[in-house]
C-alpha atoms as a PDB file:
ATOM      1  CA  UNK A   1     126.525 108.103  85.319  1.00  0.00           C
ATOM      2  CA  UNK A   2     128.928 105.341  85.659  1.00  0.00           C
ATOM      3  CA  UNK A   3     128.290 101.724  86.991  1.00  0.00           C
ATOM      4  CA  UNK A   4     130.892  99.569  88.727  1.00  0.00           C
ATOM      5  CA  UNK A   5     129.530  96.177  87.777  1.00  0.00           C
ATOM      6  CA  UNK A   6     132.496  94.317  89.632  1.00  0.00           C
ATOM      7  CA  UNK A   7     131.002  95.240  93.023  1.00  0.00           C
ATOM      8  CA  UNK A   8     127.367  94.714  92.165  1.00  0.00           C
ATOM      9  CA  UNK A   9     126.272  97.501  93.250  1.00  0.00           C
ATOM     10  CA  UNK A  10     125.328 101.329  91.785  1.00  0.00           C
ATOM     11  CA  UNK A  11     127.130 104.532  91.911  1.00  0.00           C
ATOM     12  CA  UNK A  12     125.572 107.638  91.260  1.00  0.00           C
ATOM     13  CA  UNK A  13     127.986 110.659  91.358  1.00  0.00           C
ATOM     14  CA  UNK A  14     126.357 113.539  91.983  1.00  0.00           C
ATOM     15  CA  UNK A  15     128.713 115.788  90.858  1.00  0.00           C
ATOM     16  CA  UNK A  16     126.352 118.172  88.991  1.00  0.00           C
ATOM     17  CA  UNK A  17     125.876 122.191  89.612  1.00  0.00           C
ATOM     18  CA  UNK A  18     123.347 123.671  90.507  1.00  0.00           C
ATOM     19  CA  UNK A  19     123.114 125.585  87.150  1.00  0.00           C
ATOM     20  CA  UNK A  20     122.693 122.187  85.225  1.00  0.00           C
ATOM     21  CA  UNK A  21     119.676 122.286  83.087  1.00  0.00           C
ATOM     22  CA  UNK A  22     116.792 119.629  83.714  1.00  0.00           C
ATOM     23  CA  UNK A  23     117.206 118.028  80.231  1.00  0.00           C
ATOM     24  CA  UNK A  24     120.323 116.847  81.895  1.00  0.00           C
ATOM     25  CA  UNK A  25     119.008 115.821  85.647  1.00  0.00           C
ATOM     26  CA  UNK A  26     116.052 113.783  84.104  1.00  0.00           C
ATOM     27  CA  UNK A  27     118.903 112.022  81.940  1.00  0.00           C
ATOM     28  CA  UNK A  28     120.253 111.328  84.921  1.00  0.00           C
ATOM     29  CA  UNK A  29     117.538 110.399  87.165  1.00  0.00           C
ATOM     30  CA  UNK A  30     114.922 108.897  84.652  1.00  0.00           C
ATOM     31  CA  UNK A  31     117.296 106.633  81.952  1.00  0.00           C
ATOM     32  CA  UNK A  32     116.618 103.326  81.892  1.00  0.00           C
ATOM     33  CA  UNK A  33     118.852 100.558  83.621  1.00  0.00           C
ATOM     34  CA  UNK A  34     120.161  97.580  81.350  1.00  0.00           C
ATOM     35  CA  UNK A  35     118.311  94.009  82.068  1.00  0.00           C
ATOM     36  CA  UNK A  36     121.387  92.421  81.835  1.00  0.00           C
ATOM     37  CA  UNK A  37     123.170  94.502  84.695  1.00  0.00           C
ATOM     38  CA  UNK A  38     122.661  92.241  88.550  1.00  0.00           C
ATOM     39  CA  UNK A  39     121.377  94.134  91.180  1.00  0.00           C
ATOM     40  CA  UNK A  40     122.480  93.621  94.765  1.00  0.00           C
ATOM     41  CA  UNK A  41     119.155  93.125  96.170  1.00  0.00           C
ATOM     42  CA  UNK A  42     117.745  90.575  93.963  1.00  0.00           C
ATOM     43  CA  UNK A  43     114.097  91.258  96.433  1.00  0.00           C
ATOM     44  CA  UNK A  44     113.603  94.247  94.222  1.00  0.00           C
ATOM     45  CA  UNK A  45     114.270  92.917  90.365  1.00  0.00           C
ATOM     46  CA  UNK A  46     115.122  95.025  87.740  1.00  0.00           C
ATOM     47  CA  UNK A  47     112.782  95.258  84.793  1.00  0.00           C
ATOM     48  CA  UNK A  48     112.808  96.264  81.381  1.00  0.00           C
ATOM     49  CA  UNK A  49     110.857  99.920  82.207  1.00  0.00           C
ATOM     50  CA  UNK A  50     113.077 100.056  85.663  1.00  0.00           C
ATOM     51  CA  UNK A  51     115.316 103.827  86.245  1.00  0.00           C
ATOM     52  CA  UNK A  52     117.637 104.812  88.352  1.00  0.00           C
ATOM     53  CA  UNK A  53     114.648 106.762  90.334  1.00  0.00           C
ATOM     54  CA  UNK A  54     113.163 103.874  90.777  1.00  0.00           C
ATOM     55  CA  UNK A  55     116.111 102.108  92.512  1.00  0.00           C
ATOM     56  CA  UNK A  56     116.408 104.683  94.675  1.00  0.00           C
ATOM     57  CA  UNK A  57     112.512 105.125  95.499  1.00  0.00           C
ATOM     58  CA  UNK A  58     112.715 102.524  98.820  1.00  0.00           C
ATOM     59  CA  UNK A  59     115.174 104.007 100.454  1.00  0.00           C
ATOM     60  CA  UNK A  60     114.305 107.912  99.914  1.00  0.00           C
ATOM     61  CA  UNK A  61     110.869 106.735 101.144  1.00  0.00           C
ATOM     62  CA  UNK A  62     112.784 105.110 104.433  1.00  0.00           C
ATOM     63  CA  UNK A  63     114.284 108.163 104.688  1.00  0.00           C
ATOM     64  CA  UNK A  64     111.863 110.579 104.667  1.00  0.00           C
ATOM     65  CA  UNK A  65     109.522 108.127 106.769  1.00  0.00           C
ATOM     66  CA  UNK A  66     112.354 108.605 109.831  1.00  0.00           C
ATOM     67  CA  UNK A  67     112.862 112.234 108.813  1.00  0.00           C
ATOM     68  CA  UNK A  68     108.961 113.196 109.706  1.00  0.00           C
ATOM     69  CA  UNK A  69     109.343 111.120 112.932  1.00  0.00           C
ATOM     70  CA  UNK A  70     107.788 108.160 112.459  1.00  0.00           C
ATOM     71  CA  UNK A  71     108.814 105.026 113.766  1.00  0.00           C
ATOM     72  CA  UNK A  72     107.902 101.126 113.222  1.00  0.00           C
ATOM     73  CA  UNK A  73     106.443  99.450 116.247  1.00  0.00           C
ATOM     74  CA  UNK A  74     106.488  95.574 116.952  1.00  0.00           C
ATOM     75  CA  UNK A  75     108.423  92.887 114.626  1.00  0.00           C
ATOM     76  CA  UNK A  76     106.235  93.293 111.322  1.00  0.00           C
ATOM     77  CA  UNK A  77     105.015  89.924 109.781  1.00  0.00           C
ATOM     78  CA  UNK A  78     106.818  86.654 111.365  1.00  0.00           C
ATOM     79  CA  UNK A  79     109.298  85.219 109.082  1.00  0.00           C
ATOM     80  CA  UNK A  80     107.657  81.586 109.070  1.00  0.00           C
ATOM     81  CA  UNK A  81     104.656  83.629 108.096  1.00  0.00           C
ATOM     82  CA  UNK A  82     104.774  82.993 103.684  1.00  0.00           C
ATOM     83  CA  UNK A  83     101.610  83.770 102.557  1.00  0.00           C
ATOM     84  CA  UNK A  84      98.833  85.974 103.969  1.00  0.00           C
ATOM     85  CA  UNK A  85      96.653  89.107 103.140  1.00  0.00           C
ATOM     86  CA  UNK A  86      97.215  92.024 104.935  1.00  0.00           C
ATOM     87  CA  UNK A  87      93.882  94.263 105.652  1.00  0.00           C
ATOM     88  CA  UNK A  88      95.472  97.919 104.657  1.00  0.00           C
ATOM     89  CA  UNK A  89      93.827 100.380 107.395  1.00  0.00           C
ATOM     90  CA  UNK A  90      92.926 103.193 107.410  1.00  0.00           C
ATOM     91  CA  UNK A  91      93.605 104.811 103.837  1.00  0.00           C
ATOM     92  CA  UNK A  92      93.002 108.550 103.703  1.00  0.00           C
ATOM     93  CA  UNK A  93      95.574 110.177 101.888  1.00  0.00           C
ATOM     94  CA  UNK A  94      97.878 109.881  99.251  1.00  0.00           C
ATOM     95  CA  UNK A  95     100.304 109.901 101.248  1.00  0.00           C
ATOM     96  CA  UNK A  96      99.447 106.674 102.967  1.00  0.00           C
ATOM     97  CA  UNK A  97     101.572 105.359 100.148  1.00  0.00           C
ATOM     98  CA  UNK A  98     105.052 106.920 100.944  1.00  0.00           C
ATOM     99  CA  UNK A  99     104.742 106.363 104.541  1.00  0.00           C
ATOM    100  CA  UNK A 100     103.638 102.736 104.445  1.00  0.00           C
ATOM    101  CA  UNK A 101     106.580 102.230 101.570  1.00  0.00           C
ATOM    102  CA  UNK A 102     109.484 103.604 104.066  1.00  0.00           C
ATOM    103  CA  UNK A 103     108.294 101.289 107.364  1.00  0.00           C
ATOM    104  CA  UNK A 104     108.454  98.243 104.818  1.00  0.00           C
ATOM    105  CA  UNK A 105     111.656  98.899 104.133  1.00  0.00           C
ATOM    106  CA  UNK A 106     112.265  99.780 107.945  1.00  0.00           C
ATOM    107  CA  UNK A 107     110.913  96.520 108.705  1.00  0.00           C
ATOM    108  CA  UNK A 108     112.777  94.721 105.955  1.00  0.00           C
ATOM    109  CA  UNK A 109     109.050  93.266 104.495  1.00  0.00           C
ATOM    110  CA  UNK A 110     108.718  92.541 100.672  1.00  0.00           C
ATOM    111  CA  UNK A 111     105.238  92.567  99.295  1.00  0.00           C
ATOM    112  CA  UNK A 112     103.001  92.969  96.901  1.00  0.00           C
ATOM    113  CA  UNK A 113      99.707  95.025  96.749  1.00  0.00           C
ATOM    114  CA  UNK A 114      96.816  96.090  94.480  1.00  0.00           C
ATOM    115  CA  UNK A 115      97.217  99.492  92.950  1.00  0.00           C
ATOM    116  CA  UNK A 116      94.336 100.972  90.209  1.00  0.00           C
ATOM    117  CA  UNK A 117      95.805 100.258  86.852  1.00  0.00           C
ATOM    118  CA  UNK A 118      95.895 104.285  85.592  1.00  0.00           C
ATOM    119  CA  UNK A 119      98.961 104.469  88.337  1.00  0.00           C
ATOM    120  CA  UNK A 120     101.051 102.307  86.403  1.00  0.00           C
ATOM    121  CA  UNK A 121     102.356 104.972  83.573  1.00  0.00           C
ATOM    122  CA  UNK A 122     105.958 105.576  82.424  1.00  0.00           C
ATOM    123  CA  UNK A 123     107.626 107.605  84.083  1.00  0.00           C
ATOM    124  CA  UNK A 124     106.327 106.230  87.643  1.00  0.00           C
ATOM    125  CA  UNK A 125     105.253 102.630  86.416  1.00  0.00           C
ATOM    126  CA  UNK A 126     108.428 101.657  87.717  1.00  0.00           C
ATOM    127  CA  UNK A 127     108.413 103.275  90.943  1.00  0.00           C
ATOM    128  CA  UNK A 128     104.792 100.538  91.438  1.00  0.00           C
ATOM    129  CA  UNK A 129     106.024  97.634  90.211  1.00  0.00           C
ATOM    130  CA  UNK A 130     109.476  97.764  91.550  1.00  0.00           C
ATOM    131  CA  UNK A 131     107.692  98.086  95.239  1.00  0.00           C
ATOM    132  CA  UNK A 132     105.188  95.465  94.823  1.00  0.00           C
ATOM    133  CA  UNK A 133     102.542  97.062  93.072  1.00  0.00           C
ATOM    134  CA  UNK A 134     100.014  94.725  90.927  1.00  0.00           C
ATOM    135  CA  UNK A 135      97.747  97.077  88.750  1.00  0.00           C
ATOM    136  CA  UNK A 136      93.837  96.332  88.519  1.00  0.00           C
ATOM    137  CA  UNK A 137      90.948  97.463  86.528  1.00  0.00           C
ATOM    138  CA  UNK A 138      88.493  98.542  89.288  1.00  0.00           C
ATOM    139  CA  UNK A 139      85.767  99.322  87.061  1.00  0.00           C
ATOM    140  CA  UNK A 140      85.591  95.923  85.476  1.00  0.00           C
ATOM    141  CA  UNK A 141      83.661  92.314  86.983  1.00  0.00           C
ATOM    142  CA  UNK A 142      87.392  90.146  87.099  1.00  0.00           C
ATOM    143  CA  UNK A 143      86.179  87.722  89.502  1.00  0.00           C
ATOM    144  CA  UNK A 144      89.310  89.103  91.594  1.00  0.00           C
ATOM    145  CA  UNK A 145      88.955  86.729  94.700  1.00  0.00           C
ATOM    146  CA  UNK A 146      89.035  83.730  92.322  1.00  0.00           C
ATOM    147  CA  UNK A 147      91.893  85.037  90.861  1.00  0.00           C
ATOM    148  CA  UNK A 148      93.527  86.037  93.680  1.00  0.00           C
ATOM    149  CA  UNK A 149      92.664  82.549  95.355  1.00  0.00           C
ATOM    150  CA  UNK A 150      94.631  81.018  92.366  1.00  0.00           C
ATOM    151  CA  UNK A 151      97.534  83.055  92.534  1.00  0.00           C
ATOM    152  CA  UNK A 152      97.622  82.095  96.408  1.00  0.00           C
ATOM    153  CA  UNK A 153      97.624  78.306  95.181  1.00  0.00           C
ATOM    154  CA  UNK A 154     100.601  78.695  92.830  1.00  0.00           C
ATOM    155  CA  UNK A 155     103.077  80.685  94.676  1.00  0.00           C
ATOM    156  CA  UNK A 156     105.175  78.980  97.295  1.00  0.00           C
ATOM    157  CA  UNK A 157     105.552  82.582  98.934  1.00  0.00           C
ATOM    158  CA  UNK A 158     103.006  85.441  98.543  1.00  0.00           C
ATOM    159  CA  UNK A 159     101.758  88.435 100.676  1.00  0.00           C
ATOM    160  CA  UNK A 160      99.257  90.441  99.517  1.00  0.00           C
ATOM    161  CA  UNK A 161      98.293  93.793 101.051  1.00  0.00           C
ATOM    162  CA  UNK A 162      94.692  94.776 100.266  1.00  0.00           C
ATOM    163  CA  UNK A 163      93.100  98.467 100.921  1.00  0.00           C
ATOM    164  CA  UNK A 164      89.911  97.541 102.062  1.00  0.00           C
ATOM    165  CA  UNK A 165      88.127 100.893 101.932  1.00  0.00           C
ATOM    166  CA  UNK A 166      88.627 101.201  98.034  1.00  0.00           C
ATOM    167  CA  UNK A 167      89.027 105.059  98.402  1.00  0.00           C
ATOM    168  CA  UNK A 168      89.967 107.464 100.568  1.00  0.00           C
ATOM    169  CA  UNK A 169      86.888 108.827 101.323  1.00  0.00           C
ATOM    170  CA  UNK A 170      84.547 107.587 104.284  1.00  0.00           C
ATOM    171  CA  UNK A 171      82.673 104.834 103.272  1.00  0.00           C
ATOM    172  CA  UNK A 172      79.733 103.437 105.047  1.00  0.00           C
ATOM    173  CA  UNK A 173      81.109 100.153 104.222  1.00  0.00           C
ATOM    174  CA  UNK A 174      84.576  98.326 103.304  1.00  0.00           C
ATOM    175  CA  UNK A 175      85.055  95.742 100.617  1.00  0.00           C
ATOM    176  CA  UNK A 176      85.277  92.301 101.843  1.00  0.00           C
ATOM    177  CA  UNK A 177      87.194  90.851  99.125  1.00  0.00           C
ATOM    178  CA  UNK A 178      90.051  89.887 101.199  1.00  0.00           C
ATOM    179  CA  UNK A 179      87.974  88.663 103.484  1.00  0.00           C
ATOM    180  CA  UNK A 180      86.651  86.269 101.223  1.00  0.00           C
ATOM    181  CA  UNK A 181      90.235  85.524  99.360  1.00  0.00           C
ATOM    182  CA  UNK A 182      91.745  84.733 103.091  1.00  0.00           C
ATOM    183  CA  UNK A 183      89.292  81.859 103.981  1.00  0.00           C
ATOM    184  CA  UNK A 184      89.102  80.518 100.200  1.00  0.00           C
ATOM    185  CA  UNK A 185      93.338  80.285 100.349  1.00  0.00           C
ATOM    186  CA  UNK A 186      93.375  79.254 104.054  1.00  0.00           C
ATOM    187  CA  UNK A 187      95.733  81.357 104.594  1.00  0.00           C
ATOM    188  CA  UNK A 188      95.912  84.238 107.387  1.00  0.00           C
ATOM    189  CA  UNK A 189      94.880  88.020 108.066  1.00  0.00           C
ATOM    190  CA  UNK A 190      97.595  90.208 108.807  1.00  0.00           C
ATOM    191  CA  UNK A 191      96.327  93.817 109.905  1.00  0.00           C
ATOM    192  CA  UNK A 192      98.470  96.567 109.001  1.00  0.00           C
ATOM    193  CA  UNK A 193      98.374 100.181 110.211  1.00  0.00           C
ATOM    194  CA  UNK A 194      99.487 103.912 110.079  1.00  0.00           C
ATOM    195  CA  UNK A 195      98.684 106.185 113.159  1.00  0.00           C
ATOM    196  CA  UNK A 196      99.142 109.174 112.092  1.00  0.00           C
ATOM    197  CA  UNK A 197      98.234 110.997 115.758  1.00  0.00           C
ATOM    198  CA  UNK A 198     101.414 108.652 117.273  1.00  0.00           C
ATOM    199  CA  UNK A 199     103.249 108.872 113.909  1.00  0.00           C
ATOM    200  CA  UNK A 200     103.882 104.919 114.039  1.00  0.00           C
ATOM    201  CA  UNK A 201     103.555 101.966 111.292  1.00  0.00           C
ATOM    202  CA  UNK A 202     102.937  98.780 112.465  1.00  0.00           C
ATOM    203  CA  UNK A 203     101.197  95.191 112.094  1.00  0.00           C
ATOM    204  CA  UNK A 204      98.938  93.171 114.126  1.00  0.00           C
ATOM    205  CA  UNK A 205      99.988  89.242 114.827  1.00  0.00           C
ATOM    206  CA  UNK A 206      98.665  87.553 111.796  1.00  0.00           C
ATOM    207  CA  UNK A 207      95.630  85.593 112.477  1.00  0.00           C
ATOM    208  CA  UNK A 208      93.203  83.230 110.821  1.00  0.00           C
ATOM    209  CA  UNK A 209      89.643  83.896 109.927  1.00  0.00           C
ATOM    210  CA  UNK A 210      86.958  82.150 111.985  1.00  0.00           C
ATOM    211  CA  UNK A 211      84.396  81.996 109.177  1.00  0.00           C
ATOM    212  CA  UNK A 212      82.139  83.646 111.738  1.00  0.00           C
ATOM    213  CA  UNK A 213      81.789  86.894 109.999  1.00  0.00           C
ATOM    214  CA  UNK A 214      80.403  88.784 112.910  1.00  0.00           C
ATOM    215  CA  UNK A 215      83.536  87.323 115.087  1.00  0.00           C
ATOM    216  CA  UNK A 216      86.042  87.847 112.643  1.00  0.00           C
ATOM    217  CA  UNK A 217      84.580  91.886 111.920  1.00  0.00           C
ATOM    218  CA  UNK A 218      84.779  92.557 115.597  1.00  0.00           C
ATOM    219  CA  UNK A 219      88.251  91.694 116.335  1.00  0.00           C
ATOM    220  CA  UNK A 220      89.526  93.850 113.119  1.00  0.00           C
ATOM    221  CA  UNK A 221      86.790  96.687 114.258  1.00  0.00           C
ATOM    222  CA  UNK A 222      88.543  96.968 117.514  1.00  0.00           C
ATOM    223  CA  UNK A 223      92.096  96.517 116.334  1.00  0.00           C
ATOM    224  CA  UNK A 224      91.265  99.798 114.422  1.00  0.00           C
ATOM    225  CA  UNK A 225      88.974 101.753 116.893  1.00  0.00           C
ATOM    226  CA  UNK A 226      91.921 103.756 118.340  1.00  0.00           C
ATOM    227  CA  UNK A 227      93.891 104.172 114.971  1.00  0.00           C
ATOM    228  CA  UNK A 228      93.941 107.612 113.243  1.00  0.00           C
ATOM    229  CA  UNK A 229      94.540 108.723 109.702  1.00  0.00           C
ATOM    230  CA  UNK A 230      95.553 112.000 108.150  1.00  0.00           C
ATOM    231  CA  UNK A 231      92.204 112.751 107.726  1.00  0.00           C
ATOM    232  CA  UNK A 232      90.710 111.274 110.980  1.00  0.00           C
ATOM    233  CA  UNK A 233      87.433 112.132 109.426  1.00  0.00           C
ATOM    234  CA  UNK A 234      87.520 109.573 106.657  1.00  0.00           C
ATOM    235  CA  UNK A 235      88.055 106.952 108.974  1.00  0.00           C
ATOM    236  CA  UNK A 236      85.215 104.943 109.892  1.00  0.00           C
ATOM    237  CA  UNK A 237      85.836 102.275 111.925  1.00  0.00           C
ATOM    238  CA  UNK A 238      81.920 101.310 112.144  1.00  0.00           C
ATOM    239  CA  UNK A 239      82.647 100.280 108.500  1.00  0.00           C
ATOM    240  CA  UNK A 240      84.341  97.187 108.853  1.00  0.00           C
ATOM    241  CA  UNK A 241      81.399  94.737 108.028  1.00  0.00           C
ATOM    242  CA  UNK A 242      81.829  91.586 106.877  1.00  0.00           C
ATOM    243  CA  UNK A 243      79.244  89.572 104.953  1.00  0.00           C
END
């Protein structure tokens, strides 16, 4: 699998049969990039664990988001927009993931969110950490919005997307950790969405956080009332209470 290094960029000839054994595909597909080589797209880095998969995850997800006819609505997050945490709604499938991945890409949007940390395991730990992923021990008392709150204060650009259900069951209930990290930073809310009914990916204009917890819960309560996941029945809109 040969890469031209004088124009940046990298070439994967596909010039196998169909008779080729998998031994040789997964050479192909999961061997591990050098460090030293420079990507084109610096927005996605290479790292030490990164494969020629994973390089290709972003744009496979793109595709197949446009090939299932979906399509990104509105502008995404404004550009002046550098740091904010966007509310993840609603989360019902596992597929949430590959959909939300390709209208990033469609929408040209780097950033990073919180993944459980059993996801991040060779040979898909790349395929999470080149697209943003941050793994977390969910089962463990981390003080997450301080540290969160901290890693707001240090970065000049950051945003964060946050599931706020937890699971993909209904809950009676969503976590307000963002909630909580948003007014602590100062910085904005940003609510992002996947329809599945109109098949379209979108954001709402970001927006900050009265403090009035009632106030703030209605707005992203009725921002969501008309939004539909793949399983409309784990949805509950009734959930978002903030406290």
């Amino acid at each position: 699998m040969p890469i031209d290094a004088e124009r940046d960029e990298i070439h994967i000839y596909f010039n196998c049969s169909v008779k080729e054994n998998f031994h040789v595909l997964q050479q192909r597909f999961f061997c591990r990039i050098p460090t030293s080589y420079k990507q084109a797209q610096p927005e996605y880095p290479i790292t030490p664990d990164c494969t020629y998969l994973s390089i290709m995850i972003p744009d496979i997800f793109a595709w197949f988001f446009r090939f299932k006819g979906w399509k990104i609505e509105g502008t995404g997050i404004p550009p002046q927009i550098k740091k904010c945490v966007v509310i993840a709604m609603p989360h019902t499938s596992n597929w949430d993931f590959v959909y939300a991945m390709g209208a990033l890409r469609l929408f040209g949007i780097r950033l990073n969110y919180l993944a459980k940390k059993e996801l991040f395991r060779w040979p898909i730990r790349s395929i999470f950490t080149r697209t943003g992923g941050i793994p977390v021990e969910r089962q463990k008392n981390t003080r997450m919005v301080e540290a969160i709150t901290r890693k707001f204060s240090e970065e000049d650009k950051l945003i964060l997307a946050i599931s706020v259900e937890g699971t993909r069951k209904r809950v009676g209930k969503i976590k307000t950790g963002f909630y909580h990290v948003a007014i602590s930073a100062g910085v904005p809310l940003c609510m992002a969405y996947l329809d599945y009914r109109k098949k379209v990916a979108g954001f709402s204009e970001p927006f900050y956080p009265t403090g009035n917890a009632e106030t703030d819960a209605k707005i992203i309560r009725e921002f969501y009332r008309d939004k539909a996941g793949k399983f409309p029945g784990n949805f509950n809109p009734d959930a978002i209470i903030l406290d």
